[in-house]
Protein backbone atom coordinates (compact mmCIF):
# COMPACT_ATOMS: atom_id res chain seq x y z
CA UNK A 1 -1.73 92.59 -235.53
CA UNK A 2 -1.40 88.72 -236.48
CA UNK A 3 -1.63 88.32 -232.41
CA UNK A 4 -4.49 90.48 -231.67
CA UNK A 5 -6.74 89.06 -234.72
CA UNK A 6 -5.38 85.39 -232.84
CA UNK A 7 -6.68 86.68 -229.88
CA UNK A 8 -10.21 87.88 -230.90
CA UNK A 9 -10.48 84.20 -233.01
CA UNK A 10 -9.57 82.60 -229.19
CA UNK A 11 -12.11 84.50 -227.87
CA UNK A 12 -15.20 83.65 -230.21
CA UNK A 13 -14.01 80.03 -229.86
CA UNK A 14 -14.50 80.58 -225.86
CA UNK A 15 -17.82 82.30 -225.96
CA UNK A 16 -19.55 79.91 -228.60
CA UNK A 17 -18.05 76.95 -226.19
CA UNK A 18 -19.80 78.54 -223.12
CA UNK A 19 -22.43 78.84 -225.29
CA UNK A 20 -22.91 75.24 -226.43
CA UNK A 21 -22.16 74.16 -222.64
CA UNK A 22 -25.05 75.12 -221.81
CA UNK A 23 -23.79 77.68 -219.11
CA UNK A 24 -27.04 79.64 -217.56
CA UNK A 25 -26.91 82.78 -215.68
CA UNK A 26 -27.23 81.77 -211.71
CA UNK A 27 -29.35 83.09 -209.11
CA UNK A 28 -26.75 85.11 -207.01
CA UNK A 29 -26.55 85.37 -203.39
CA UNK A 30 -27.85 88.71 -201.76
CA UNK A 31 -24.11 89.33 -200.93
CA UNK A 32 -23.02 88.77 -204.60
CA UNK A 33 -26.16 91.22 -205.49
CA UNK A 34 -24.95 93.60 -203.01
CA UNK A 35 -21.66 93.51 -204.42
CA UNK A 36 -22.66 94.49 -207.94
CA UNK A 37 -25.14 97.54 -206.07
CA UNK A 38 -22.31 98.66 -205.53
CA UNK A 39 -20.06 98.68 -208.07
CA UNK A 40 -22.11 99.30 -210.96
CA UNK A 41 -22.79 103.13 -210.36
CA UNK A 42 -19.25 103.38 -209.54
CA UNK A 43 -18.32 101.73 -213.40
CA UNK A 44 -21.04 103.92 -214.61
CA UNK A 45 -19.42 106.90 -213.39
CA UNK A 46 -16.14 106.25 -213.77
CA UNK A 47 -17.03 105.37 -217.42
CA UNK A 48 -19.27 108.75 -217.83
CA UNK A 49 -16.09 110.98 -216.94
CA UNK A 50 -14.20 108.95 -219.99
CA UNK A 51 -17.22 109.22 -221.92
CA UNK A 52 -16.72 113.01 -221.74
CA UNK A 53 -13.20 113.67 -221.70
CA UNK A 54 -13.54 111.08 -225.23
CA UNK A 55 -16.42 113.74 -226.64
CA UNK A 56 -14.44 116.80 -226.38
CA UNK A 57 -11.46 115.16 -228.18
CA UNK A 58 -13.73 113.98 -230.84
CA UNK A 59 -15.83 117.49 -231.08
CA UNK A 60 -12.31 119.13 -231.58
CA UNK A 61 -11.64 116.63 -234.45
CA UNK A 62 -14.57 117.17 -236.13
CA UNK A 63 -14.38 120.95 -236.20
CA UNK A 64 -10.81 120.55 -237.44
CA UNK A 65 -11.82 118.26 -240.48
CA UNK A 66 -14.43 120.60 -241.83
CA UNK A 67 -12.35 123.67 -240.75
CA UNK A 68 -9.11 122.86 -240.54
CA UNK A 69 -8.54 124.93 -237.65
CA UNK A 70 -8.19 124.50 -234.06
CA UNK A 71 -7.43 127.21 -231.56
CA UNK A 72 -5.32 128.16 -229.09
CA UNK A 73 -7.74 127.04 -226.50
CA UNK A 74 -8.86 123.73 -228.18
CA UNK A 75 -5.09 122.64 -228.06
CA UNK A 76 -4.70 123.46 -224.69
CA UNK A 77 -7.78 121.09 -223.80
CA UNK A 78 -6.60 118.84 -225.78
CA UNK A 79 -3.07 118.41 -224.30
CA UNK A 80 -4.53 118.48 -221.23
CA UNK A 81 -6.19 115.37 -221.73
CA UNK A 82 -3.57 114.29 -223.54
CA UNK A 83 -1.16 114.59 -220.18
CA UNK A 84 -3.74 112.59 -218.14
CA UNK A 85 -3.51 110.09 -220.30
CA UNK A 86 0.63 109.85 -220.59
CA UNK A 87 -0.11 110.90 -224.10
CA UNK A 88 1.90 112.99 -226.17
CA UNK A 89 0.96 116.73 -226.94
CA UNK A 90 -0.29 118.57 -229.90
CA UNK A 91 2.48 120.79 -231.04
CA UNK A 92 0.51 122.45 -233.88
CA UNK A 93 4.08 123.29 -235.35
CA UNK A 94 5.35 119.72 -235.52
CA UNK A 95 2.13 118.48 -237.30
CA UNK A 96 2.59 119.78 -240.87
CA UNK A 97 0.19 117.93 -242.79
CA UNK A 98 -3.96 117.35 -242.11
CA UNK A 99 -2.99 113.62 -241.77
CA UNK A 100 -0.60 113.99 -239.18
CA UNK A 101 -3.20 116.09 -237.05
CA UNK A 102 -5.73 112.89 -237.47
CA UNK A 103 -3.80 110.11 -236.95
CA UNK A 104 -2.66 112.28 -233.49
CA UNK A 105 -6.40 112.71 -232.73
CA UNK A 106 -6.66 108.93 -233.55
CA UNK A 107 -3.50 108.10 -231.70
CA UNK A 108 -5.11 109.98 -228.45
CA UNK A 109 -8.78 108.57 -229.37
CA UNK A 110 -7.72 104.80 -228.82
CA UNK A 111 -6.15 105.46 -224.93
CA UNK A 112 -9.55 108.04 -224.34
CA UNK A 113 -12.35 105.54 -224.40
CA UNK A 114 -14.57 103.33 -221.91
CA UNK A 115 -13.63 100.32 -219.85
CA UNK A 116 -16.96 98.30 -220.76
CA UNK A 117 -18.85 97.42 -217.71
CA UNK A 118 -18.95 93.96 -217.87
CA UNK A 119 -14.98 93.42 -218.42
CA UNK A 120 -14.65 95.84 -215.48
CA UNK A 121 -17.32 94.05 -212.69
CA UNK A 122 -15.83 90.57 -214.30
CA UNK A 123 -12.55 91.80 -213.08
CA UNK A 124 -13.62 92.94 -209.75
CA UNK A 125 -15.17 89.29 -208.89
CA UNK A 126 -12.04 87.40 -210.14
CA UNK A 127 -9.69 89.49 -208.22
CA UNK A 128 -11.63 90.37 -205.03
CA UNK A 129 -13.53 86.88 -204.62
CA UNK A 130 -16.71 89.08 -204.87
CA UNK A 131 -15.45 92.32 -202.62
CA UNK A 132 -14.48 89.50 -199.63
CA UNK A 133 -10.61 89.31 -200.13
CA UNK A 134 -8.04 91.28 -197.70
CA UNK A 135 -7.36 93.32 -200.34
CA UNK A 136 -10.83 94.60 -201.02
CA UNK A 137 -11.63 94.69 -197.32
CA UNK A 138 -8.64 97.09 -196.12
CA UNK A 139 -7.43 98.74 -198.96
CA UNK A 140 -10.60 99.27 -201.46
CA UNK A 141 -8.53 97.56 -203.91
CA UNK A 142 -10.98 95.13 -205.90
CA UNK A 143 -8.53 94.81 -208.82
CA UNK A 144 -5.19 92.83 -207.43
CA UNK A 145 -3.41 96.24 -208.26
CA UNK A 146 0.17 96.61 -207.16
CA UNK A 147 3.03 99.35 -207.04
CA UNK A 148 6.42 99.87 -206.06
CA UNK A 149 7.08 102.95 -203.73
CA UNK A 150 4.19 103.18 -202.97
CA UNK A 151 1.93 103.85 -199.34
CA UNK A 152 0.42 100.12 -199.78
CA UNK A 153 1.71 97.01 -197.74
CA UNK A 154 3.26 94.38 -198.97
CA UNK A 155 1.20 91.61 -200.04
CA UNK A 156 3.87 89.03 -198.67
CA UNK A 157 5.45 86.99 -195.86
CA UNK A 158 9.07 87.89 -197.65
CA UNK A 159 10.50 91.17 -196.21
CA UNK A 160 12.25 91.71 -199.20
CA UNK A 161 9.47 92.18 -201.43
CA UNK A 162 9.36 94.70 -203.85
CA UNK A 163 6.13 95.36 -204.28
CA UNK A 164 2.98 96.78 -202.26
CA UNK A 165 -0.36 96.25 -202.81
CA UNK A 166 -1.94 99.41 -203.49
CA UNK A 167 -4.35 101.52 -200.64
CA UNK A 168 -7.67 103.74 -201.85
CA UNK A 169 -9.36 106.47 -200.00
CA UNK A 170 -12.20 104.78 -201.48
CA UNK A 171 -13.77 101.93 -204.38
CA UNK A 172 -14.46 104.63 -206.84
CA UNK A 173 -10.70 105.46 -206.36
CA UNK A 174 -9.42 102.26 -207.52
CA UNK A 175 -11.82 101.75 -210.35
CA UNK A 176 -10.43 104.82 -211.50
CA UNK A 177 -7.02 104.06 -211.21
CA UNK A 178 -7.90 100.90 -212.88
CA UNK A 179 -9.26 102.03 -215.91
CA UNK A 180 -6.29 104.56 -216.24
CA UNK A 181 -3.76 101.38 -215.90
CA UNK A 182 -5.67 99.78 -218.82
CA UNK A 183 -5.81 103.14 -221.22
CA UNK A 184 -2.20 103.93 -220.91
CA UNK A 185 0.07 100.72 -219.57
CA UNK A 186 1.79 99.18 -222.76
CA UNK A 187 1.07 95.34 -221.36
CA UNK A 188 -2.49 96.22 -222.30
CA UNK A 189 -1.73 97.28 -226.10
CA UNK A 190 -4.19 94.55 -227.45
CA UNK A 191 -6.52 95.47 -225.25
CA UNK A 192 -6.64 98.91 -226.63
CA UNK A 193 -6.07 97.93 -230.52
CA UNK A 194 -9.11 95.54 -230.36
CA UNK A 195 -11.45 98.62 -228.94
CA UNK A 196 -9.81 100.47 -231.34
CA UNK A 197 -10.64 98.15 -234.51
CA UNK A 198 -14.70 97.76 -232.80
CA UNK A 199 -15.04 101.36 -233.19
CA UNK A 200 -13.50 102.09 -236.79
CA UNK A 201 -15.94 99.26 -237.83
CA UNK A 202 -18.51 101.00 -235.66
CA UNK A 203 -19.23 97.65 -233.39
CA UNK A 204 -20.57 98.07 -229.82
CA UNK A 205 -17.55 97.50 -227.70
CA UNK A 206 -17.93 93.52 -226.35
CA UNK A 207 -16.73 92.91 -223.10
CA UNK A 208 -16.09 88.71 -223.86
CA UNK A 209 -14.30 89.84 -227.15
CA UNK A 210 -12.33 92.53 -225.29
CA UNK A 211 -11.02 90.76 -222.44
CA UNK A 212 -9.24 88.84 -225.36
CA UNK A 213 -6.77 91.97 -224.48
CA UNK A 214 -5.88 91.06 -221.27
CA UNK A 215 -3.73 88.30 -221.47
CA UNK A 216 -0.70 89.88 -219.70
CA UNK A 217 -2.98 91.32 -216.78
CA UNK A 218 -2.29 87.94 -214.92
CA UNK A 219 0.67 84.79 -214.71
CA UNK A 220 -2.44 82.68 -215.82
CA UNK A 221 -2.64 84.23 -219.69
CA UNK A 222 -5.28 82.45 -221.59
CA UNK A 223 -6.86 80.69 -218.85
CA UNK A 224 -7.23 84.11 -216.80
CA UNK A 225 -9.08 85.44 -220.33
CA UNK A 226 -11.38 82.05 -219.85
CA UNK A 227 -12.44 82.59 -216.76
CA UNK A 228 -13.49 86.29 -217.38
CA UNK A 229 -15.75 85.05 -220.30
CA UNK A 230 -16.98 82.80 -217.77
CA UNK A 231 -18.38 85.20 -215.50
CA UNK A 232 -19.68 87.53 -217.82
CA UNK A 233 -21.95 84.48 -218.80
CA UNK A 234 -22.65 82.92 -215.70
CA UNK A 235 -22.99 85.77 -213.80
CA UNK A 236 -23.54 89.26 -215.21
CA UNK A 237 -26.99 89.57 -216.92
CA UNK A 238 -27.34 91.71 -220.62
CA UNK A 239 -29.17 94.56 -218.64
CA UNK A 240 -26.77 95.31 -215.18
CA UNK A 241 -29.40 97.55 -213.96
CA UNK A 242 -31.53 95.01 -213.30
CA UNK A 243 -29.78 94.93 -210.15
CA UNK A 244 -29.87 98.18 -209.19
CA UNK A 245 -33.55 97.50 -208.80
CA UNK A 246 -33.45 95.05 -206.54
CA UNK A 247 -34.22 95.76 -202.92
């Protein structure tokens, strides 16, 4: 905890530095515009899928805390969730107590939830040089995302590499897959416990303040968290559909 409340303190310090430096939002190049046509519907529905899959698990909680019941059926949508997300299931039987069946619900509540857009298309332009790098270009991988046995290529001269870069049938594919890394890979723990803490104090979820979370996502650490604060600010405006609007 001492870490993560580090972490968000780093991360107000970068932001009200970006701030004070005076750092305006550029006009983009029509390629950089046509980059974020076309990944921001692909966030947004990536996102709205989460969205849902989050609703039902907190419509089941709900009904059980002025009911105290849940069904055969509710379990069975829950746990199904639950296994997409590497998440334990509700055994009704091993959950004695009304607190143990809300802390699971909680427990299942902080992997369910939104990758905010910002964090995500902030990502995508670090990692993908703005769609233009190999990996974007053959493999719809916008993300620097990697796997061992696996159908990618290896991302190196060394034969003996261990590790592929991984393929997509398409960019809504690896957004996907993405997000998924991100709600359920332990490295990303902060990540999750600082979205977490935003919605028990009911805050909207801040991309700037969230990519505090990231630090193991890349051999860079705090610097890599800089320079995603730094293109949420320079680049991405407060409204992304104002691109979407643009001919």
């Amino acid at each position: 905890m001492k870490k993560i409340l580090s972490v968000m303190f780093l991360l107000v310090f970068v932001c009200s530095a970006l701030q004070a430096a005076g750092y305006k939002k550029v006009h983009l190049t029509e390629k950089n515009k046509e980059f974020l046509q076309m990944m921001i519907p692909q966030v947004k529905y990536v996102n709205h899928g989460i969205y849902l899959q989050r609703k039902t698990i907190e419509n089941n909680k709900n009904y059980f805390i002025k009911t105290g019941i849940l069904t055969v059926d509710d379990i069975s949508t829950i746990n199904g969730i639950a296994k997409r997300y590497k998440y334990d299931e509700l055994v009704a039987e091993e959950l004695s107590t009304r607190e143990e069946v809300l802390e699971y619900f909680d427990g299942l509540l902080e992997r369910v939830d939104i990758i905010p857009e910002k964090m995500i298309i902030a990502q995508g332009i670090l990692e993908s040089g703005w769609g233009r790098s190999r990996s974007a270009r053959e493999c719809n991988n916008y993300f620097g995302l990697t796997c061992r046995d696996c159908s990618g290529y290896v991302v190196t001269s060394n034969p003996n590499a261990t590790y592929y870069l991984k393929k997509y049938a398409t960019l809504g594919d690896c957004i996907q897959d993405f997000a998924f890394i991100l709600n359920t890979k332990s490295s990303y723990l902060p990540f999750r416990k600082i979205r977490a803490n935003m919605r028990e104090n009911k805050e909207p979820l801040n991309s700037q303040q969230l990519a505090g979370g990231l630090v193991n996502y890349s051999e860079m650490g705090y610097r890599y968290i800089y320079k995603i604060t730094f293109v949420i600010h320079k680049y991405l405006p407060n409204d992304l559909m104002y691109y979407m609007h643009l001919s």
